[in-house]
C-alpha atoms as a PDB file:
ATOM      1  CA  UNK A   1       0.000   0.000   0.000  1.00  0.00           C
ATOM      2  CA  UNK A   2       1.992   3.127  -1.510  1.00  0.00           C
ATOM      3  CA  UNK A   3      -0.750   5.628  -0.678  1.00  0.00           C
ATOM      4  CA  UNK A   4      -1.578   8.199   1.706  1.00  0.00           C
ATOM      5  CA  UNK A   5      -5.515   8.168   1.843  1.00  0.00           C
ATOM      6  CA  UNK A   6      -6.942   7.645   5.242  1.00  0.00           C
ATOM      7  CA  UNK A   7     -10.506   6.249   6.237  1.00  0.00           C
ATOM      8  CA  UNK A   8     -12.940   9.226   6.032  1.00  0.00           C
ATOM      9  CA  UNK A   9     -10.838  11.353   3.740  1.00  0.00           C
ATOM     10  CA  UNK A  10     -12.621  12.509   0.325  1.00  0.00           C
ATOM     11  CA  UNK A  11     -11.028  12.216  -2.838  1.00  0.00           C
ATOM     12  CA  UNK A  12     -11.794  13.185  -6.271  1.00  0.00           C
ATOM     13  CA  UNK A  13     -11.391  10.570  -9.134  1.00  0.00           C
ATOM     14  CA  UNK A  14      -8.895  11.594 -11.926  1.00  0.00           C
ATOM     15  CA  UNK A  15      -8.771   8.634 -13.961  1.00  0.00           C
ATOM     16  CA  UNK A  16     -12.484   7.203 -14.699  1.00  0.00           C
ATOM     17  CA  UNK A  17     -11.097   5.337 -17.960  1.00  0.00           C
ATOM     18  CA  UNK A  18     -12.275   2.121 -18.660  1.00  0.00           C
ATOM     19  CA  UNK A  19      -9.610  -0.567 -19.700  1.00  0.00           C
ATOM     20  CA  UNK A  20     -11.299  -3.956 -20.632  1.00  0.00           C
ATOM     21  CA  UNK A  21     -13.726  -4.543 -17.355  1.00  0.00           C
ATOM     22  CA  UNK A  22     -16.736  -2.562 -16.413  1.00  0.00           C
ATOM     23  CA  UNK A  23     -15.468   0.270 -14.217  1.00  0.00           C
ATOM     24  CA  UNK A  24     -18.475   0.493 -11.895  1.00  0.00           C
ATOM     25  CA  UNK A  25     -19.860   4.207 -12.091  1.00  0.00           C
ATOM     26  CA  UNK A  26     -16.649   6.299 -11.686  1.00  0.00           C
ATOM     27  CA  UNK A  27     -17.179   9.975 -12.996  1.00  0.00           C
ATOM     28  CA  UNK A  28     -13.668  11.962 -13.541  1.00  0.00           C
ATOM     29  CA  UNK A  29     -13.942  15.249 -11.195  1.00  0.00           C
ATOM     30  CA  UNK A  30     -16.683  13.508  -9.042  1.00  0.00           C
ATOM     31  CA  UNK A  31     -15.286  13.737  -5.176  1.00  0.00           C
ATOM     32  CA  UNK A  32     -15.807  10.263  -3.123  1.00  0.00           C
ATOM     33  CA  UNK A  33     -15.447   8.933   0.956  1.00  0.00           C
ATOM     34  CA  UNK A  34     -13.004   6.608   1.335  1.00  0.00           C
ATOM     35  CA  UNK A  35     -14.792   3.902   3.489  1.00  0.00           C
ATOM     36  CA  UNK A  36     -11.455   1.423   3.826  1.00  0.00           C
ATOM     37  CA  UNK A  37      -8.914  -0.504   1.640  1.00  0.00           C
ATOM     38  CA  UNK A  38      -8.548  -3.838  -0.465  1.00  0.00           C
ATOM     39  CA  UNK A  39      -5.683  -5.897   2.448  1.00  0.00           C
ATOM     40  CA  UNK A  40      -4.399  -7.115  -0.945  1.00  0.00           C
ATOM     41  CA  UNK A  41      -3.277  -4.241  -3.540  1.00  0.00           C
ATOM     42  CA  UNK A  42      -4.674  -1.326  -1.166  1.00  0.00           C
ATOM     43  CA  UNK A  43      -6.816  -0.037  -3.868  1.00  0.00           C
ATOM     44  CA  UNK A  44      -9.841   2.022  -2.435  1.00  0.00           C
ATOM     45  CA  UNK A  45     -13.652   1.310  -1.085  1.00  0.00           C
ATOM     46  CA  UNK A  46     -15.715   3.778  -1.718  1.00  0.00           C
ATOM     47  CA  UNK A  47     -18.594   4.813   0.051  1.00  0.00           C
ATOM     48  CA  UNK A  48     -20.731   6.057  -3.466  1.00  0.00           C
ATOM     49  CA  UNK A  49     -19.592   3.594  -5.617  1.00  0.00           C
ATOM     50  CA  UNK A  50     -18.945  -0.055  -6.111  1.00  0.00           C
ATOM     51  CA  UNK A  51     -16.214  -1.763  -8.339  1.00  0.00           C
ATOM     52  CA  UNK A  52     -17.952  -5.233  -9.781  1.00  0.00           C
ATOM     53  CA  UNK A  53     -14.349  -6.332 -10.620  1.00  0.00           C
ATOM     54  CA  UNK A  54     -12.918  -6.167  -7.513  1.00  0.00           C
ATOM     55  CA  UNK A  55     -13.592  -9.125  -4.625  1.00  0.00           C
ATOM     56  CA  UNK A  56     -13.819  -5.614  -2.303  1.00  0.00           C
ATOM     57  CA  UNK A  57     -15.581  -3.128  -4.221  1.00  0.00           C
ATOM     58  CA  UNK A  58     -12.128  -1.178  -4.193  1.00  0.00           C
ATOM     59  CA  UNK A  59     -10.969   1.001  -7.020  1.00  0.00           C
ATOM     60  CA  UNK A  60      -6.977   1.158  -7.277  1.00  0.00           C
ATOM     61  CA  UNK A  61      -5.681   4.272  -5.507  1.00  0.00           C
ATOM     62  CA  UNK A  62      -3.586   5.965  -8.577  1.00  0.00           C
ATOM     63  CA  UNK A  63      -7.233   6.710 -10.143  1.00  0.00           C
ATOM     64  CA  UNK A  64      -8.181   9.631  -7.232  1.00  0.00           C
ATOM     65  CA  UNK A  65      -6.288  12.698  -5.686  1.00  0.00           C
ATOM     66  CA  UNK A  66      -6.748  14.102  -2.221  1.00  0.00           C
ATOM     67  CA  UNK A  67      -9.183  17.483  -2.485  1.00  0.00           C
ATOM     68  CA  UNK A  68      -7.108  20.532  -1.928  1.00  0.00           C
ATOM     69  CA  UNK A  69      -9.023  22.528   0.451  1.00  0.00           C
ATOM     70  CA  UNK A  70      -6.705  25.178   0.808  1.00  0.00           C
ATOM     71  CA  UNK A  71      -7.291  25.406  -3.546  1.00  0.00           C
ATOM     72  CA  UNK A  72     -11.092  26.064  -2.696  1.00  0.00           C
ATOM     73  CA  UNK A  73     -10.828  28.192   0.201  1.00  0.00           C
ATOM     74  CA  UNK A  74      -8.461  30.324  -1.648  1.00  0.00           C
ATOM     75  CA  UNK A  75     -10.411  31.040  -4.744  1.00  0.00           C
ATOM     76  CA  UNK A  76     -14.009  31.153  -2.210  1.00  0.00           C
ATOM     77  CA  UNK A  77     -12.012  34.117  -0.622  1.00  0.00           C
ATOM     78  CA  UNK A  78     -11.176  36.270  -4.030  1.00  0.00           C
ATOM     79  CA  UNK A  79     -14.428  35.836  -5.125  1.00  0.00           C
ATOM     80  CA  UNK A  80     -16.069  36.960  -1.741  1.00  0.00           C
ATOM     81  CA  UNK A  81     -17.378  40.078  -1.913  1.00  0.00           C
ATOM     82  CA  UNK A  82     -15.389  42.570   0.266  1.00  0.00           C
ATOM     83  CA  UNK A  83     -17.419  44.183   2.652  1.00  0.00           C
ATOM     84  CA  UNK A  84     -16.726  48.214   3.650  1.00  0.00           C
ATOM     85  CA  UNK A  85     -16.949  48.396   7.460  1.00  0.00           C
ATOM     86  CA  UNK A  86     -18.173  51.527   8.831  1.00  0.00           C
ATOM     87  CA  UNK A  87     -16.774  52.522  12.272  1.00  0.00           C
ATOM     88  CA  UNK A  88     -18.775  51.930  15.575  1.00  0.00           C
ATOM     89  CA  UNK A  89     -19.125  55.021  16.542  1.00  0.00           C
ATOM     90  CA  UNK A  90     -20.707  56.418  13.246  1.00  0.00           C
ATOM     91  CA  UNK A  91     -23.489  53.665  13.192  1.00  0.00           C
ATOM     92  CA  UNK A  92     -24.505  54.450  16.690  1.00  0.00           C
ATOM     93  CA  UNK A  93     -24.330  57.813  15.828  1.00  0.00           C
ATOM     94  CA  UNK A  94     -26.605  57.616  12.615  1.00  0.00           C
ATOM     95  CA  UNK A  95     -28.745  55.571  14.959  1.00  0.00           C
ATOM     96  CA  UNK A  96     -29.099  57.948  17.685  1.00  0.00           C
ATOM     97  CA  UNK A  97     -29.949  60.672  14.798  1.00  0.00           C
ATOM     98  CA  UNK A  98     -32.762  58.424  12.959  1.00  0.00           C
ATOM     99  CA  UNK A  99     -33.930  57.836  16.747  1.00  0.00           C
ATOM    100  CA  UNK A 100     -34.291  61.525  17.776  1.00  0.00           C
ATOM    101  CA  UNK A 101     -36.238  62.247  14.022  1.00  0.00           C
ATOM    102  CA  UNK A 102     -38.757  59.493  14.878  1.00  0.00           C
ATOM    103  CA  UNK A 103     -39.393  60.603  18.460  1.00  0.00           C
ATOM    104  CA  UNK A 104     -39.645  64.011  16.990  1.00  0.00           C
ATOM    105  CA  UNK A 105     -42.523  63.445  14.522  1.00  0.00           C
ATOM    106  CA  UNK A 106     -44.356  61.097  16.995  1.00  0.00           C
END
């Protein structure tokens, strides 16, 4: 076993090719649970998907990629819209001012 996937950890398939056996419903880009591993070549079970070739259900491990979460957050965080904070004092202020109109009129 010459991977570094852990139980729990969700991958995302890079390699959905079909050689000359039914693959078993991988989709490229599709992200996946690892549930455990084949004792014998360490290939992956999955908890969404099944392989009918293997004795396990596993899928061999060179076929997925850990997610890169710091990737995601990253490009989450440029498109984020930035927000203009107004200091504390001013909002109370401009609250305080809309209070005193109201109480004015009433």
């Amino acid at each position: 076993m010459d991977h570094n996937f852990q139980i729990g950890e969700v991958v995302v398939c890079v390699n959905a090719k079909r050689r000359w056996y039914r693959l078993g419903g991988l989709t490229k880009g599709e992200m996946y649970t690892v549930t455990g591993f084949n004792p014998v070549d360490g290939g992956l079970i999955l908890k969404e998907a099944k392989s009918p070739r293997s004795g396990c259900n596993a899928y061999r491990a060179d076929r997925f990629r850990k997610v890169d979460y710091s990737f995601a957050e990253q490009v989450l965080e440029n498109i984020k819209p930035k927000v203009q904070e107004q200091p504390q004092e001013k909002v109370f202020t401009s609250l305080r001012q809309k209070h005193s109109i109201f109480s004015f009129l009433n």
